[in-house]
Structure formats: structure tokens, C-alpha cells
PDB file of N, CA and C in Angstrom:
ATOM      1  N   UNK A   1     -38.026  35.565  -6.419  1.00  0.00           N
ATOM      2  CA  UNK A   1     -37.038  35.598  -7.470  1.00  0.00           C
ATOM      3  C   UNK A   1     -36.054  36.729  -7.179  1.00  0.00           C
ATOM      4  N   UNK A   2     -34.774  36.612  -7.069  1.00  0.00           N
ATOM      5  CA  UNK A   2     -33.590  37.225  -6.837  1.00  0.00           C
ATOM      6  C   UNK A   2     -33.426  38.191  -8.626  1.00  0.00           C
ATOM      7  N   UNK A   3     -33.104  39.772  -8.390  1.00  0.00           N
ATOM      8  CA  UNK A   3     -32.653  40.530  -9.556  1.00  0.00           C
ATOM      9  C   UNK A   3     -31.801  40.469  -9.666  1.00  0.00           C
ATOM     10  N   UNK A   4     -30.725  40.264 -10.516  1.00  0.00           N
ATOM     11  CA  UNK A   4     -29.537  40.075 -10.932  1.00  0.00           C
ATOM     12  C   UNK A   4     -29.412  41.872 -10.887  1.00  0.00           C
ATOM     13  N   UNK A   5     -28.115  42.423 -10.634  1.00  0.00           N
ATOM     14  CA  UNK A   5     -27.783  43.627 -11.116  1.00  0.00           C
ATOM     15  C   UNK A   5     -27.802  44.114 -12.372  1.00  0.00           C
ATOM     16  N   UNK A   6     -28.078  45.353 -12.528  1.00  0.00           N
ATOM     17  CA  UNK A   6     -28.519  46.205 -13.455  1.00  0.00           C
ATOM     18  C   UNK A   6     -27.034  46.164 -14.629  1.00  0.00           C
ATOM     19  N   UNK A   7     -27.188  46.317 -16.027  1.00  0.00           N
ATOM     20  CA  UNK A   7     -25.970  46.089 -16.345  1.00  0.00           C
ATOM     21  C   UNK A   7     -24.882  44.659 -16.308  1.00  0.00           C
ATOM     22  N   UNK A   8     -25.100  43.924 -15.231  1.00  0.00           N
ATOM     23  CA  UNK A   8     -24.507  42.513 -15.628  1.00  0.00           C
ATOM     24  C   UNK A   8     -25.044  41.327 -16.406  1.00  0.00           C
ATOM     25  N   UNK A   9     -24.339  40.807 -16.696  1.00  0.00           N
ATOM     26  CA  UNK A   9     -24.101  39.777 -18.060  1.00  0.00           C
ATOM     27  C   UNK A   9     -25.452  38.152 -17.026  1.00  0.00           C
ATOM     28  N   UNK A  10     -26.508  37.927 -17.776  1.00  0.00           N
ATOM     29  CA  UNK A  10     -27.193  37.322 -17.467  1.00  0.00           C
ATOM     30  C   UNK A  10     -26.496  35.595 -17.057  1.00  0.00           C
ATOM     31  N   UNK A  11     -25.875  35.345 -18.442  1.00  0.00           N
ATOM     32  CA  UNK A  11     -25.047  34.058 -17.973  1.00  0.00           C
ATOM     33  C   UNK A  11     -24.050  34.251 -16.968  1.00  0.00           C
ATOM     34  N   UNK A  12     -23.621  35.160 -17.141  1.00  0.00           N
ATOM     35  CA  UNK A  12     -22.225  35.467 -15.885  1.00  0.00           C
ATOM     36  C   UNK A  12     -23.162  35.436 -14.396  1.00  0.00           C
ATOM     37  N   UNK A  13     -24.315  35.409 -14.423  1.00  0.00           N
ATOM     38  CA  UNK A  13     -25.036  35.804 -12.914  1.00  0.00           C
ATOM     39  C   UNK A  13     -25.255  34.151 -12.955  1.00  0.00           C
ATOM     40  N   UNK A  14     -25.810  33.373 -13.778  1.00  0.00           N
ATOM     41  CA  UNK A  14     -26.345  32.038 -13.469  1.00  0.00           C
ATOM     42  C   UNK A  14     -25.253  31.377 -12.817  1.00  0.00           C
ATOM     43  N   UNK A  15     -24.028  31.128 -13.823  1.00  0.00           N
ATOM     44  CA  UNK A  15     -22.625  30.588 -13.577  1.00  0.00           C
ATOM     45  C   UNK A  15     -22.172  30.761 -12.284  1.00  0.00           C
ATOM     46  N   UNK A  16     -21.983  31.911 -11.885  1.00  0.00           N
ATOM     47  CA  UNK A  16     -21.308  32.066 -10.675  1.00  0.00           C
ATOM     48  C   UNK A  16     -22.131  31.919  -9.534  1.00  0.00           C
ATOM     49  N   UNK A  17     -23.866  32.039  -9.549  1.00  0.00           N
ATOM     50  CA  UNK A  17     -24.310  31.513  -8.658  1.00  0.00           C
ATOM     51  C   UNK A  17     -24.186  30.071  -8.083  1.00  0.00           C
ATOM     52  N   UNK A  18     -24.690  29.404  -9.402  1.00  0.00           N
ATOM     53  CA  UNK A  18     -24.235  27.870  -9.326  1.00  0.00           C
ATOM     54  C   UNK A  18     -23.377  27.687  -9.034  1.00  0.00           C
ATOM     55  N   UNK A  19     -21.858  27.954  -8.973  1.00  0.00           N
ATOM     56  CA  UNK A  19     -20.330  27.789  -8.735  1.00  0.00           C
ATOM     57  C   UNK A  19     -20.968  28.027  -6.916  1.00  0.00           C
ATOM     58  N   UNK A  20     -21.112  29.230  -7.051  1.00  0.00           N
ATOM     59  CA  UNK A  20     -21.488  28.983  -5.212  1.00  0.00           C
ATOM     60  C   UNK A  20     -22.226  28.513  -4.427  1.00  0.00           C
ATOM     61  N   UNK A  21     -23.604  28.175  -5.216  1.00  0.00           N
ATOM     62  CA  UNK A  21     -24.215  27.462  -4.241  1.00  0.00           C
ATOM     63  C   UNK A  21     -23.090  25.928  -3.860  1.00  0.00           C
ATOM     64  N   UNK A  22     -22.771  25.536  -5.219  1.00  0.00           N
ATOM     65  CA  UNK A  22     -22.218  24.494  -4.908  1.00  0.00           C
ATOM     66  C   UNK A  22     -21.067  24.272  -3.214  1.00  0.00           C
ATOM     67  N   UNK A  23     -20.205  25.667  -3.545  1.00  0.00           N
ATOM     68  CA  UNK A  23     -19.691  26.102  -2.603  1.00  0.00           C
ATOM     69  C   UNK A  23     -20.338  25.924  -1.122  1.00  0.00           C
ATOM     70  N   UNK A  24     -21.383  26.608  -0.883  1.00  0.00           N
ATOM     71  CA  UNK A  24     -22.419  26.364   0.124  1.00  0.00           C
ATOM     72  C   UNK A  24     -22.352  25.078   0.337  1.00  0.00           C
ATOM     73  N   UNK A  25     -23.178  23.850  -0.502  1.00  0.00           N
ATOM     74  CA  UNK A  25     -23.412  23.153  -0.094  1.00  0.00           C
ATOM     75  C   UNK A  25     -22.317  21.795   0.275  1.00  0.00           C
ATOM     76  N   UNK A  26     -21.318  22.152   0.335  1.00  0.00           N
ATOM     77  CA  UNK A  26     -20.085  21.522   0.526  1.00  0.00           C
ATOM     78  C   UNK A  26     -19.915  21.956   2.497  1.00  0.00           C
ATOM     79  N   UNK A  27     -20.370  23.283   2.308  1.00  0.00           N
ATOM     80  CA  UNK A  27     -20.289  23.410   4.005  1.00  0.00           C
ATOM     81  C   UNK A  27     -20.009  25.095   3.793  1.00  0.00           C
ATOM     82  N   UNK A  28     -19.770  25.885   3.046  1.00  0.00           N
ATOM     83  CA  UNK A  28     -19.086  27.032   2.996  1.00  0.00           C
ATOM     84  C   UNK A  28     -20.089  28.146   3.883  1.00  0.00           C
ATOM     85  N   UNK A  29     -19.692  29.173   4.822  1.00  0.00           N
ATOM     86  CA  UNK A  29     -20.370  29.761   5.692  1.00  0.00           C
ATOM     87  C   UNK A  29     -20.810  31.200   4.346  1.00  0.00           C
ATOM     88  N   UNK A  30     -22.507  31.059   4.708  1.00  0.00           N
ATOM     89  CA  UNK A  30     -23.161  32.347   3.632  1.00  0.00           C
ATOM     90  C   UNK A  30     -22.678  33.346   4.287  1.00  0.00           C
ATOM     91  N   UNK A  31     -22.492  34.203   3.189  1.00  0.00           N
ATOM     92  CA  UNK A  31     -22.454  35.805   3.226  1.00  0.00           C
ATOM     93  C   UNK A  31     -23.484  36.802   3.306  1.00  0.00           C
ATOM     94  N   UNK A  32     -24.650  36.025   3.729  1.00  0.00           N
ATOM     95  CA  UNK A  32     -25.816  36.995   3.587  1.00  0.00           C
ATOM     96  C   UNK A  32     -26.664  36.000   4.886  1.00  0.00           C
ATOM     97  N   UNK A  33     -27.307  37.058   5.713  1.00  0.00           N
ATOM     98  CA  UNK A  33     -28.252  36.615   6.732  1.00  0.00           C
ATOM     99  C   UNK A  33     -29.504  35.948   6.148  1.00  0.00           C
ATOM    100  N   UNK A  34     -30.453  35.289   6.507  1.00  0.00           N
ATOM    101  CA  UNK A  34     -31.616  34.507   6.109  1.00  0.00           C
ATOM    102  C   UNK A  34     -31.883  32.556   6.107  1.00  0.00           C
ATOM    103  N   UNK A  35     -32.708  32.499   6.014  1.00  0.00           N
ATOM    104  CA  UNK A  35     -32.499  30.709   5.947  1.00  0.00           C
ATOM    105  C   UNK A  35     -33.637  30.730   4.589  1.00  0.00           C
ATOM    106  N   UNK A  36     -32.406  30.366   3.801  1.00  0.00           N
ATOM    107  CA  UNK A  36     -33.094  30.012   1.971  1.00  0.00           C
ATOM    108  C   UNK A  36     -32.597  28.940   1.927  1.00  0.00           C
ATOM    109  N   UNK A  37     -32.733  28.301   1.096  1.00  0.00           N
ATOM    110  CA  UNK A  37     -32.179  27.138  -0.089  1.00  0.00           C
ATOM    111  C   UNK A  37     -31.021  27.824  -0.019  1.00  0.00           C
ATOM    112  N   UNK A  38     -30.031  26.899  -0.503  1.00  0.00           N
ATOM    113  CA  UNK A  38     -28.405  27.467  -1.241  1.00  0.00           C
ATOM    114  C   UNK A  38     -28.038  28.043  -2.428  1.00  0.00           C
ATOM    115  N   UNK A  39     -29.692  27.641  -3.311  1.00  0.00           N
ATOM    116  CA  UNK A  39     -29.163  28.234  -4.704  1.00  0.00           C
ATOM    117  C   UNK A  39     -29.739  30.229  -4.565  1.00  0.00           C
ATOM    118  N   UNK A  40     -30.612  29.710  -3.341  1.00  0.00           N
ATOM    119  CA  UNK A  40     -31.074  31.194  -3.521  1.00  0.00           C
ATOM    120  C   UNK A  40     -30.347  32.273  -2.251  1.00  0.00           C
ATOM    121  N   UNK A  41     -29.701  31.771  -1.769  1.00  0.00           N
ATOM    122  CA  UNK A  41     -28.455  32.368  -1.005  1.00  0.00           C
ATOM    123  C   UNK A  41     -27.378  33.191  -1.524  1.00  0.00           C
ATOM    124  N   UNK A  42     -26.917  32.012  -2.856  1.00  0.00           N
ATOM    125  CA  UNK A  42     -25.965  32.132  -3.383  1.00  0.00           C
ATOM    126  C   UNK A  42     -26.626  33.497  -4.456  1.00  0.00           C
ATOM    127  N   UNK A  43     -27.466  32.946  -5.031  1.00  0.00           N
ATOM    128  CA  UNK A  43     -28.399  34.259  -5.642  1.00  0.00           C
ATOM    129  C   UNK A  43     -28.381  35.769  -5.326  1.00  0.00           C
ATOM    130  N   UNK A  44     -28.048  35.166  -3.924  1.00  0.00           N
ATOM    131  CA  UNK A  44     -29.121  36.938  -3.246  1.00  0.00           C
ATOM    132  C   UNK A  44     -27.289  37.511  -3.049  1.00  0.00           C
ATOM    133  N   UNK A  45     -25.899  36.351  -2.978  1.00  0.00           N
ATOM    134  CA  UNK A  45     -25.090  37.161  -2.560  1.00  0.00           C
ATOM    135  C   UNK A  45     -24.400  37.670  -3.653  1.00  0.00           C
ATOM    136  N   UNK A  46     -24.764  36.778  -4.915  1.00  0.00           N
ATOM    137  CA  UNK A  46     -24.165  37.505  -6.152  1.00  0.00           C
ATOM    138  C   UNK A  46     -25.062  38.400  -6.792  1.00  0.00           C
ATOM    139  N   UNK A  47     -26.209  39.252  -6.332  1.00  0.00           N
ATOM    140  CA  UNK A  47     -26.951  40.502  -6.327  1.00  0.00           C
ATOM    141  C   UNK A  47     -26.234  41.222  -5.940  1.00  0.00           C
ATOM    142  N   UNK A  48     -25.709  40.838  -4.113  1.00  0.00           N
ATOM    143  CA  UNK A  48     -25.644  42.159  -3.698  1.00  0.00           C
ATOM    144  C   UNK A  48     -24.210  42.360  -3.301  1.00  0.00           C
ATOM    145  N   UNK A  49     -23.424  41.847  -4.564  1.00  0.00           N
ATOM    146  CA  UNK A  49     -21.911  41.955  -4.548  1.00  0.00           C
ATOM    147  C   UNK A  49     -20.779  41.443  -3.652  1.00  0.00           C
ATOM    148  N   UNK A  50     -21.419  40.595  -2.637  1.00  0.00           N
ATOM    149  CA  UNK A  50     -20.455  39.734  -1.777  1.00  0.00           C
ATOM    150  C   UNK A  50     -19.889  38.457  -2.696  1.00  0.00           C
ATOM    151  N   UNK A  51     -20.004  38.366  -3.921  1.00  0.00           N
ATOM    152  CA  UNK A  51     -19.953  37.118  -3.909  1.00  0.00           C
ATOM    153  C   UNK A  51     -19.598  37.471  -5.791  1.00  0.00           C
ATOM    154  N   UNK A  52     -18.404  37.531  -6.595  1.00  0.00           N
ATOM    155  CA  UNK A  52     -18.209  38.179  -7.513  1.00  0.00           C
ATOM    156  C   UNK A  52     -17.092  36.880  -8.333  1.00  0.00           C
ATOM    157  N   UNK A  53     -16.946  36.844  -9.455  1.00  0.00           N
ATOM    158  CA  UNK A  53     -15.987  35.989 -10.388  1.00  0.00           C
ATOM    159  C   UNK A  53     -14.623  36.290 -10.029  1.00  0.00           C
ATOM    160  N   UNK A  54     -13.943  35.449 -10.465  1.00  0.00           N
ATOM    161  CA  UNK A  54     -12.271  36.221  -9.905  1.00  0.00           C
ATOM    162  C   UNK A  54     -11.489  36.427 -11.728  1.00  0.00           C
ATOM    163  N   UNK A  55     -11.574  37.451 -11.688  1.00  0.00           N
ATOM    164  CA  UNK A  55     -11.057  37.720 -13.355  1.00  0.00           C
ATOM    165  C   UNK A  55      -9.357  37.646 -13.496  1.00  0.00           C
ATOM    166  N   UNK A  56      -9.134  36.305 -14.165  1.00  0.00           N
ATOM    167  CA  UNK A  56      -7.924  35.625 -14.277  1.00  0.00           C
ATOM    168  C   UNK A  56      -7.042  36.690 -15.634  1.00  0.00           C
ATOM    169  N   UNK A  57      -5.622  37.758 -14.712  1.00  0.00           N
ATOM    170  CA  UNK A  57      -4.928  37.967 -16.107  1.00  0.00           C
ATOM    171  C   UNK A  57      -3.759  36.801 -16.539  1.00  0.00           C
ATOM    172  N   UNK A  58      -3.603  37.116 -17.569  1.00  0.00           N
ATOM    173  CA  UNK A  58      -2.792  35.843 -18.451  1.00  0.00           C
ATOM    174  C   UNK A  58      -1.070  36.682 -18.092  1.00  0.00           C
ATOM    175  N   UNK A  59      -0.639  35.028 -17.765  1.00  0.00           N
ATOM    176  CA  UNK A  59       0.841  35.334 -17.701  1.00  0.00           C
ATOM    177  C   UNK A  59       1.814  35.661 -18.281  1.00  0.00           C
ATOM    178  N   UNK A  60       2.118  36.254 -18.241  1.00  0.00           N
ATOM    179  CA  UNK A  60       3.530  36.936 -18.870  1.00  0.00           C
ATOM    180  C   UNK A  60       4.935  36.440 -19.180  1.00  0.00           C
ATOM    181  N   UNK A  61       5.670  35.471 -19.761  1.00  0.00           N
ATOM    182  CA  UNK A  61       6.715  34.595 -19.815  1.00  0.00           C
ATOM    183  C   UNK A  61       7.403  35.306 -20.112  1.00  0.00           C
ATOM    184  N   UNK A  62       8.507  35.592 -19.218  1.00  0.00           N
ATOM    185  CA  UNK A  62      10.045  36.027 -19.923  1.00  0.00           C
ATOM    186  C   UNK A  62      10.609  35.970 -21.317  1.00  0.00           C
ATOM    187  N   UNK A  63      11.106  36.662 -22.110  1.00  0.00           N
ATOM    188  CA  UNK A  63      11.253  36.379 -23.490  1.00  0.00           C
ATOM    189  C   UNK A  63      10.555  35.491 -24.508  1.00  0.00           C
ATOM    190  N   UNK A  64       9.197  35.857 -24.415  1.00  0.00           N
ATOM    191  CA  UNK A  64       8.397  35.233 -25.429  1.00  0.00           C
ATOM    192  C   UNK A  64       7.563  36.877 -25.442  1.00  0.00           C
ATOM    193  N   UNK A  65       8.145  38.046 -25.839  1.00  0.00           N
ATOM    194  CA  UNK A  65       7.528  39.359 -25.657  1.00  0.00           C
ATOM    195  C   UNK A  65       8.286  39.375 -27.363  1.00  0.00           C
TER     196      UNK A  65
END
């Protein structure tokens, strides 16, 4: 069983693993050495910070300020 980091959001660790294994299993080259499964790849790379959400800021429209 893979530890999620200390301090991060439990659903935010499931989500984004799943988002990558999926990734993986489409063909995507791992970020972490070993021969696992994909979900536990993806696991071990969103532990150990290779592998992080992309935090979307909201756009800014010209004169609607």
C-alpha cells in the first residue's frame, strides 16, 4: 500500500492517481523505476511528487472588472 503525503487532501490523492494511471495505460512513459500495476505506479508517483494536479487560475476578461 502506497502513503499518500503527509498533509494532502485524501480525495485529491485518489483522483489524480486514477487520472494517471489512466494516463499510463494509454501508453504514457512512468516516472518512477519498478514493474507494478499502473494504478500503483501512478500511486507511488503521486507520493513522491512527480506527478501533481495542474491548478487552473480563472480568466480575466477585459472590462468585466
Amino acid at each position: 500500500m502506497i502513503q499518500r503525503p503527509v498533509g494532502s487532501n485524501a480525495f485529491e490523492f485518489v483522483i489524480v492517481s486514477a487520472l494517471r494511471a489512466a494516463q499510463l495505460m494509454r501508453g504514457c512513459i512512468p516516472r518512477v523505476e519498478g514493474f507494478h500495476k499502473h494504478t500503483t505506479i501512478a500511486q507511488m508517483e503521486v507520493a513522491s511528487g512527480k506527478v501533481t494536479r495542474l491548478v487552473e487560475v480563472p480568466a480575466v476578461v477585459v472590462g468585466e472588472l
